[in-house]
N, C-alpha and C. Protein backbone atom coordinates (compact mmCIF):
# COMPACT_ATOMS: atom_id res chain seq x y z
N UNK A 1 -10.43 13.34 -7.21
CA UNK A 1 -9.60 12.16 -7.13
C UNK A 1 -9.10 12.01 -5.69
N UNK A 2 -8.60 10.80 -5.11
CA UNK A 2 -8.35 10.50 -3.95
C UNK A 2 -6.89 9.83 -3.78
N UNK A 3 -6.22 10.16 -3.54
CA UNK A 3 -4.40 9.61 -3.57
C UNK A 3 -5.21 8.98 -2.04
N UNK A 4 -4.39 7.68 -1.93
CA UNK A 4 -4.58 6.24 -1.07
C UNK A 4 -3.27 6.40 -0.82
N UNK A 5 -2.78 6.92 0.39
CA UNK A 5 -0.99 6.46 0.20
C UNK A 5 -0.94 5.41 1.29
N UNK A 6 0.28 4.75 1.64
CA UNK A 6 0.40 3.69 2.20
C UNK A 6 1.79 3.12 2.59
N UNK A 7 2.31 3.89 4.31
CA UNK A 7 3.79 3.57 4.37
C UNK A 7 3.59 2.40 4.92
N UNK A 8 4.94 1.51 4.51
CA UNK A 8 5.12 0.34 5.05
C UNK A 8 6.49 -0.46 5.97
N UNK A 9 6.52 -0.91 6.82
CA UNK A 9 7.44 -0.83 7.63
C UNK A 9 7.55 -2.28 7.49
N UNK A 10 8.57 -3.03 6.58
CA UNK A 10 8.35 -4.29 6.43
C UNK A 10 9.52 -4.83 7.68
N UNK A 11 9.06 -6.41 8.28
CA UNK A 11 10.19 -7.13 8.68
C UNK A 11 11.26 -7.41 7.95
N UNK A 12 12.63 -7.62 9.03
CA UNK A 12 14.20 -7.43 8.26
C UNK A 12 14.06 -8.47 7.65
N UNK A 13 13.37 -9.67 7.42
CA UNK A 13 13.46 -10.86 6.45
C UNK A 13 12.28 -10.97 5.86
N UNK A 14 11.95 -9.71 4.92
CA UNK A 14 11.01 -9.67 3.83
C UNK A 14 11.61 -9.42 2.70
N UNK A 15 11.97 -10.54 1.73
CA UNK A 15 12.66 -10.24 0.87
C UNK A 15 12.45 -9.42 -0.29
N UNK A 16 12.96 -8.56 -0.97
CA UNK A 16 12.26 -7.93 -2.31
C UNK A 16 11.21 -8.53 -3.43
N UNK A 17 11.95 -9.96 -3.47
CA UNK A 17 11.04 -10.59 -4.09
C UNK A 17 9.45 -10.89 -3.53
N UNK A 18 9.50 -10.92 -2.01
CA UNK A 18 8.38 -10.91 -1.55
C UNK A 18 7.69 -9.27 -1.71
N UNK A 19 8.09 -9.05 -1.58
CA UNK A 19 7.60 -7.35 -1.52
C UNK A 19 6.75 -7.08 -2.87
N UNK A 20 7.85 -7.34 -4.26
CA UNK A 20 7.32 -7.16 -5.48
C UNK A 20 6.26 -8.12 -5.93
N UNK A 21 5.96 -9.12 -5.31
CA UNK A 21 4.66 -10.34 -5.32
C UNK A 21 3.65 -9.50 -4.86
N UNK A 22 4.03 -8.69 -3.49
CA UNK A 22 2.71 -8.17 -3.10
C UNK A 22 2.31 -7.10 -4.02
N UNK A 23 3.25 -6.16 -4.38
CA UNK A 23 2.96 -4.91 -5.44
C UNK A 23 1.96 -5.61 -6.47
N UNK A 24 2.58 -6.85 -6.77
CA UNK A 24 2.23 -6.84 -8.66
C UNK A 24 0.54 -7.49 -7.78
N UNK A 25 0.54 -8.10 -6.82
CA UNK A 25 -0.89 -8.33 -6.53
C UNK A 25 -2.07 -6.94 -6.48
N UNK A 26 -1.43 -6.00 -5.75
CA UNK A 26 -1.97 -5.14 -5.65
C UNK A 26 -2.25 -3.84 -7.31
N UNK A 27 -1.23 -4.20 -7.77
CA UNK A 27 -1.06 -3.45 -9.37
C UNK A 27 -2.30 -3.93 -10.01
N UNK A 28 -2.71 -5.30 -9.68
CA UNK A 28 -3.72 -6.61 -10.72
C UNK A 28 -4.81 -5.83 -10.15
N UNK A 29 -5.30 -5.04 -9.10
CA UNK A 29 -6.51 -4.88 -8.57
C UNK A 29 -6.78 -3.51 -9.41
N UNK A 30 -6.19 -3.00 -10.13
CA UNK A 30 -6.80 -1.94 -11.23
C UNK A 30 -7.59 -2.31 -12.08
N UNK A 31 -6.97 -3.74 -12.50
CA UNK A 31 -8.21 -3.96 -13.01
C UNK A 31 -8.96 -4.93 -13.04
N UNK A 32 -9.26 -4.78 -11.49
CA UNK A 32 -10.54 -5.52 -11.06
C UNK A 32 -11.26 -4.92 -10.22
N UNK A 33 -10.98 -3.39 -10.14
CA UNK A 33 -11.93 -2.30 -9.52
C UNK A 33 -11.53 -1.32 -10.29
N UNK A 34 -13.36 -1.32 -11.20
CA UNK A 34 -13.25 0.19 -11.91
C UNK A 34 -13.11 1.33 -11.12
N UNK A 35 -12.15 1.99 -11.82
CA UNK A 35 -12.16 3.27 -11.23
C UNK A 35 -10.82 3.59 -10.35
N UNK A 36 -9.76 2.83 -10.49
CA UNK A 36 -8.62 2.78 -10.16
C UNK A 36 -7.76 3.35 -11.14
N UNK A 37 -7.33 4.43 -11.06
CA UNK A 37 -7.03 5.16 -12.37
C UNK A 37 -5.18 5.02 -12.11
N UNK A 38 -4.75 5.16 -11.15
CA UNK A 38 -2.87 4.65 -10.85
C UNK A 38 -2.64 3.78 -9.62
N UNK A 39 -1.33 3.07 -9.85
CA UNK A 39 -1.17 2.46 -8.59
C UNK A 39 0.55 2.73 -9.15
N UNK A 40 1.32 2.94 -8.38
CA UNK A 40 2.48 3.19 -8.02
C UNK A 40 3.13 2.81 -6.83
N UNK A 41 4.67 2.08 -6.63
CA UNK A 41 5.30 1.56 -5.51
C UNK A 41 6.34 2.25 -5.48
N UNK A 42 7.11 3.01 -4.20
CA UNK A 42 8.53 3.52 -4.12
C UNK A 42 9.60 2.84 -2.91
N UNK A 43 10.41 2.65 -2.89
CA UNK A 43 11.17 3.05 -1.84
C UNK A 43 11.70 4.61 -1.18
N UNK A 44 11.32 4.29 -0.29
CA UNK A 44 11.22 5.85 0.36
C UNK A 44 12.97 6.14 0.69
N UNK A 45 13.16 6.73 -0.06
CA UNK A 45 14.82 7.39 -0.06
C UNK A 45 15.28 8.94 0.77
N UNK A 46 14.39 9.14 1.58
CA UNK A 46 14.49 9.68 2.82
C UNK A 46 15.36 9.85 3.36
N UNK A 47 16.42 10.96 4.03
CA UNK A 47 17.94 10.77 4.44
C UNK A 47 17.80 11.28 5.67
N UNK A 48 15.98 11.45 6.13
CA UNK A 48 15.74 11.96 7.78
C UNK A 48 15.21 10.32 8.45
N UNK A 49 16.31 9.62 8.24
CA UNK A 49 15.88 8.68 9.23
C UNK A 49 15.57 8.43 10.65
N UNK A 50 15.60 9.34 11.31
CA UNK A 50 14.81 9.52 12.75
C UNK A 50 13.30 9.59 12.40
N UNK A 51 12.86 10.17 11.89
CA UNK A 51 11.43 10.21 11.14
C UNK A 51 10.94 9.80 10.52
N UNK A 52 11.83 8.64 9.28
CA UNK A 52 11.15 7.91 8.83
C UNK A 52 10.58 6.70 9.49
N UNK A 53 11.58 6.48 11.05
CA UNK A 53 10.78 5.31 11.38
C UNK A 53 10.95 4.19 11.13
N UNK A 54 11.74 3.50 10.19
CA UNK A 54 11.68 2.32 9.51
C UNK A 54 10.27 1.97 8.28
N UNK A 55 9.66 2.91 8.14
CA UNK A 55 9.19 3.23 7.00
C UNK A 55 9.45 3.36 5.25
N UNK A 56 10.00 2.40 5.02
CA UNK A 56 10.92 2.26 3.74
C UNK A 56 10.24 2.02 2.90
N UNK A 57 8.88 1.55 2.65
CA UNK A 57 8.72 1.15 1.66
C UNK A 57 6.84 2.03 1.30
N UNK A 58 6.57 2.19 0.16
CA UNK A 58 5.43 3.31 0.09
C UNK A 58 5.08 2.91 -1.08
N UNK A 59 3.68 3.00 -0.94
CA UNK A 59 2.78 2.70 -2.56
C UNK A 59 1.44 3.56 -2.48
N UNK A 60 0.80 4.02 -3.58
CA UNK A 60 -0.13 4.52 -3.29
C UNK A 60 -1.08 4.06 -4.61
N UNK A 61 -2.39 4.29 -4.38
CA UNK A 61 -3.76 3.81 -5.78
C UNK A 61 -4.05 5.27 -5.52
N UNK A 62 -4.52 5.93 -7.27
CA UNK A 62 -5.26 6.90 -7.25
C UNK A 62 -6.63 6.31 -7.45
N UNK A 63 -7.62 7.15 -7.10
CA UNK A 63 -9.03 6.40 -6.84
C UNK A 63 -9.89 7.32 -7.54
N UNK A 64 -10.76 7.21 -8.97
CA UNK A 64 -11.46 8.48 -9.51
C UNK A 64 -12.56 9.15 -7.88
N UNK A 65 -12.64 8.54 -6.97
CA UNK A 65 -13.55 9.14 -6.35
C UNK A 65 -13.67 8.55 -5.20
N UNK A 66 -14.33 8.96 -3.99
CA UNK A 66 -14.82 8.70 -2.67
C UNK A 66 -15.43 7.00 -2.77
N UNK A 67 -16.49 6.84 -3.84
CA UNK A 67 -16.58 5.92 -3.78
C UNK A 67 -15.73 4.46 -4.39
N UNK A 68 -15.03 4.81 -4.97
CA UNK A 68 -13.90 3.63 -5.54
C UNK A 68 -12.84 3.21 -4.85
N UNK A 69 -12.53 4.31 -3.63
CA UNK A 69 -11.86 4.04 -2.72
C UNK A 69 -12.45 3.21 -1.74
N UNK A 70 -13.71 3.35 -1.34
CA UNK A 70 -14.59 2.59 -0.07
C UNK A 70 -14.92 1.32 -1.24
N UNK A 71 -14.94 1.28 -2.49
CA UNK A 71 -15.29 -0.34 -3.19
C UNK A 71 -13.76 -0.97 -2.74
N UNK A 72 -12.84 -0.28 -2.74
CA UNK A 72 -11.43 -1.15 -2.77
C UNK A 72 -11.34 -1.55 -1.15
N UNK A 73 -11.49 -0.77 -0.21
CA UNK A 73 -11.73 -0.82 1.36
C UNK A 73 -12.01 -2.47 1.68
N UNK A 74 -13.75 -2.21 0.99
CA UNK A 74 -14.22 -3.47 0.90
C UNK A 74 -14.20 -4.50 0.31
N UNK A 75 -13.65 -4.54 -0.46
CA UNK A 75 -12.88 -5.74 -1.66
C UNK A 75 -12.62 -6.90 -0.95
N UNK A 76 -12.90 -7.97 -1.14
CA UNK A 76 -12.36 -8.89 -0.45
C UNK A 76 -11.24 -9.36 -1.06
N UNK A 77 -10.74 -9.23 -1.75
CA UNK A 77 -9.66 -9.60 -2.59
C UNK A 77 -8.26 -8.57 -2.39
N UNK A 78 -8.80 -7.20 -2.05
CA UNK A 78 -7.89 -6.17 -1.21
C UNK A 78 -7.64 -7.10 -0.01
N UNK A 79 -8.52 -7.27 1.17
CA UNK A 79 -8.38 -7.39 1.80
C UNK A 79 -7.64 -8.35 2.20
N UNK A 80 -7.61 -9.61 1.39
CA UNK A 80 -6.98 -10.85 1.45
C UNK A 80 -5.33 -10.35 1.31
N UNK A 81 -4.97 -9.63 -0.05
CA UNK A 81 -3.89 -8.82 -0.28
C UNK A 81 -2.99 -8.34 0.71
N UNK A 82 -4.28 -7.79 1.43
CA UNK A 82 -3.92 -6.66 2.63
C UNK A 82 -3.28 -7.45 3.82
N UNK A 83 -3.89 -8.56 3.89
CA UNK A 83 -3.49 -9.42 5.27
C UNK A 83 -2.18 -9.93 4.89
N UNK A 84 -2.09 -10.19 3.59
CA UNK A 84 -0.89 -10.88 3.62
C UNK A 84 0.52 -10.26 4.09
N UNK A 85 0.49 -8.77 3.57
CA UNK A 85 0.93 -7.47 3.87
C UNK A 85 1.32 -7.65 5.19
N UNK A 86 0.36 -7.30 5.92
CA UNK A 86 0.75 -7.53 7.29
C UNK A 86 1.22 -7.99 8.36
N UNK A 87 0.69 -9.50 7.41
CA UNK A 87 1.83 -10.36 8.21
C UNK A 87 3.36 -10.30 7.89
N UNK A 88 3.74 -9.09 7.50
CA UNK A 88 5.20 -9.46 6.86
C UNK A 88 5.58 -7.94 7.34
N UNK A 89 4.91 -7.28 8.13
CA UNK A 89 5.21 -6.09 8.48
C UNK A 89 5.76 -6.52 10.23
N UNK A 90 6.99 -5.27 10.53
CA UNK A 90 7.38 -5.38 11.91
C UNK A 90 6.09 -4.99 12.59
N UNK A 91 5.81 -5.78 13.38
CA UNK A 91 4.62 -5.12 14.59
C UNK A 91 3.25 -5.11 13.70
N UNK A 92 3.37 -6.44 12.68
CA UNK A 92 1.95 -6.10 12.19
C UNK A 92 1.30 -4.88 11.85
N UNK A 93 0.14 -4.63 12.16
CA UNK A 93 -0.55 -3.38 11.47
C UNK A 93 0.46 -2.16 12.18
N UNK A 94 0.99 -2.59 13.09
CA UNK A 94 1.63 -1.09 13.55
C UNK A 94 2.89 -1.10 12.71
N UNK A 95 2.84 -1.86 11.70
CA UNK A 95 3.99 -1.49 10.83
C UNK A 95 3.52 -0.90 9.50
N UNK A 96 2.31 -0.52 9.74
CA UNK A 96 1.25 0.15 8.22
C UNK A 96 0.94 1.98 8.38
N UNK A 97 0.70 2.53 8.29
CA UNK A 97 0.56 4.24 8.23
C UNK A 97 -0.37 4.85 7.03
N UNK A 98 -1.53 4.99 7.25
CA UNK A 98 -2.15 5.22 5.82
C UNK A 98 -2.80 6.66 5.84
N UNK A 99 -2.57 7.07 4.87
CA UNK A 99 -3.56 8.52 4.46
C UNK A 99 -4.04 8.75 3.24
N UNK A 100 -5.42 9.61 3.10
CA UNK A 100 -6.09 9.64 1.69
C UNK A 100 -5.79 10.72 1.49
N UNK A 101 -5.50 11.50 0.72
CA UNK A 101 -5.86 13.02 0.27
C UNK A 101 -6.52 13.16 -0.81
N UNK A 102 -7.23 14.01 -1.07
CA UNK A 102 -8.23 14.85 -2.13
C UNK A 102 -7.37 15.99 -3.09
N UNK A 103 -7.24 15.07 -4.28
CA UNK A 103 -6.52 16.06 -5.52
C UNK A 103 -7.56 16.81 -6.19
């Protein structure tokens, strides 16, 4: 399995409600790519704020495998998701941080 994690550093006028639009978009893509076995959203409650960065907000997809992760990569429907994301992040993509790990 492949944990997809995904910190996010949103702009100060991204409202929750915007935030939870993007989740539940991204929640809908389980099932529309087999093989998406969890998707989960947190607020990162972190009390080392020098390090978090402005990094507050975190979601991750578990992925049954190498390849379900590279189908979601390429998704165009991720991707559309994904942009929207971004534009609502401080500094754009430099407001994104991503890592996969192998469970």
């Amino acid at each position: 399995m492949i944990r997809h994690i995904v910190a996010l550093r949103f702009r100060a006028g991204t409202t929750d409600a915007v935030k939870q639009a993007l989740y539940g978009e991204l929640a809908g893509l389980r099932e529309h790519i087999e093989g998406i076995e969890d998707f989960r959203c947190f607020a990162n409650v972190s009390v080392e704020t020098p390090v978090v960065r402005g990094f507050n907000d975190l979601f991750w997809f578990d992925f049954r495998d190498v390849a379900v992760r590279d189908a979601y990569l390429a998704d165009a429907r991720h991707q559309a998701i994904g942009a929207r994301i971004v534009a609502e992040l401080e500094g754009g993509i430099d407001g994104v941080f991503v890592a996969d790990v192998a469970l």
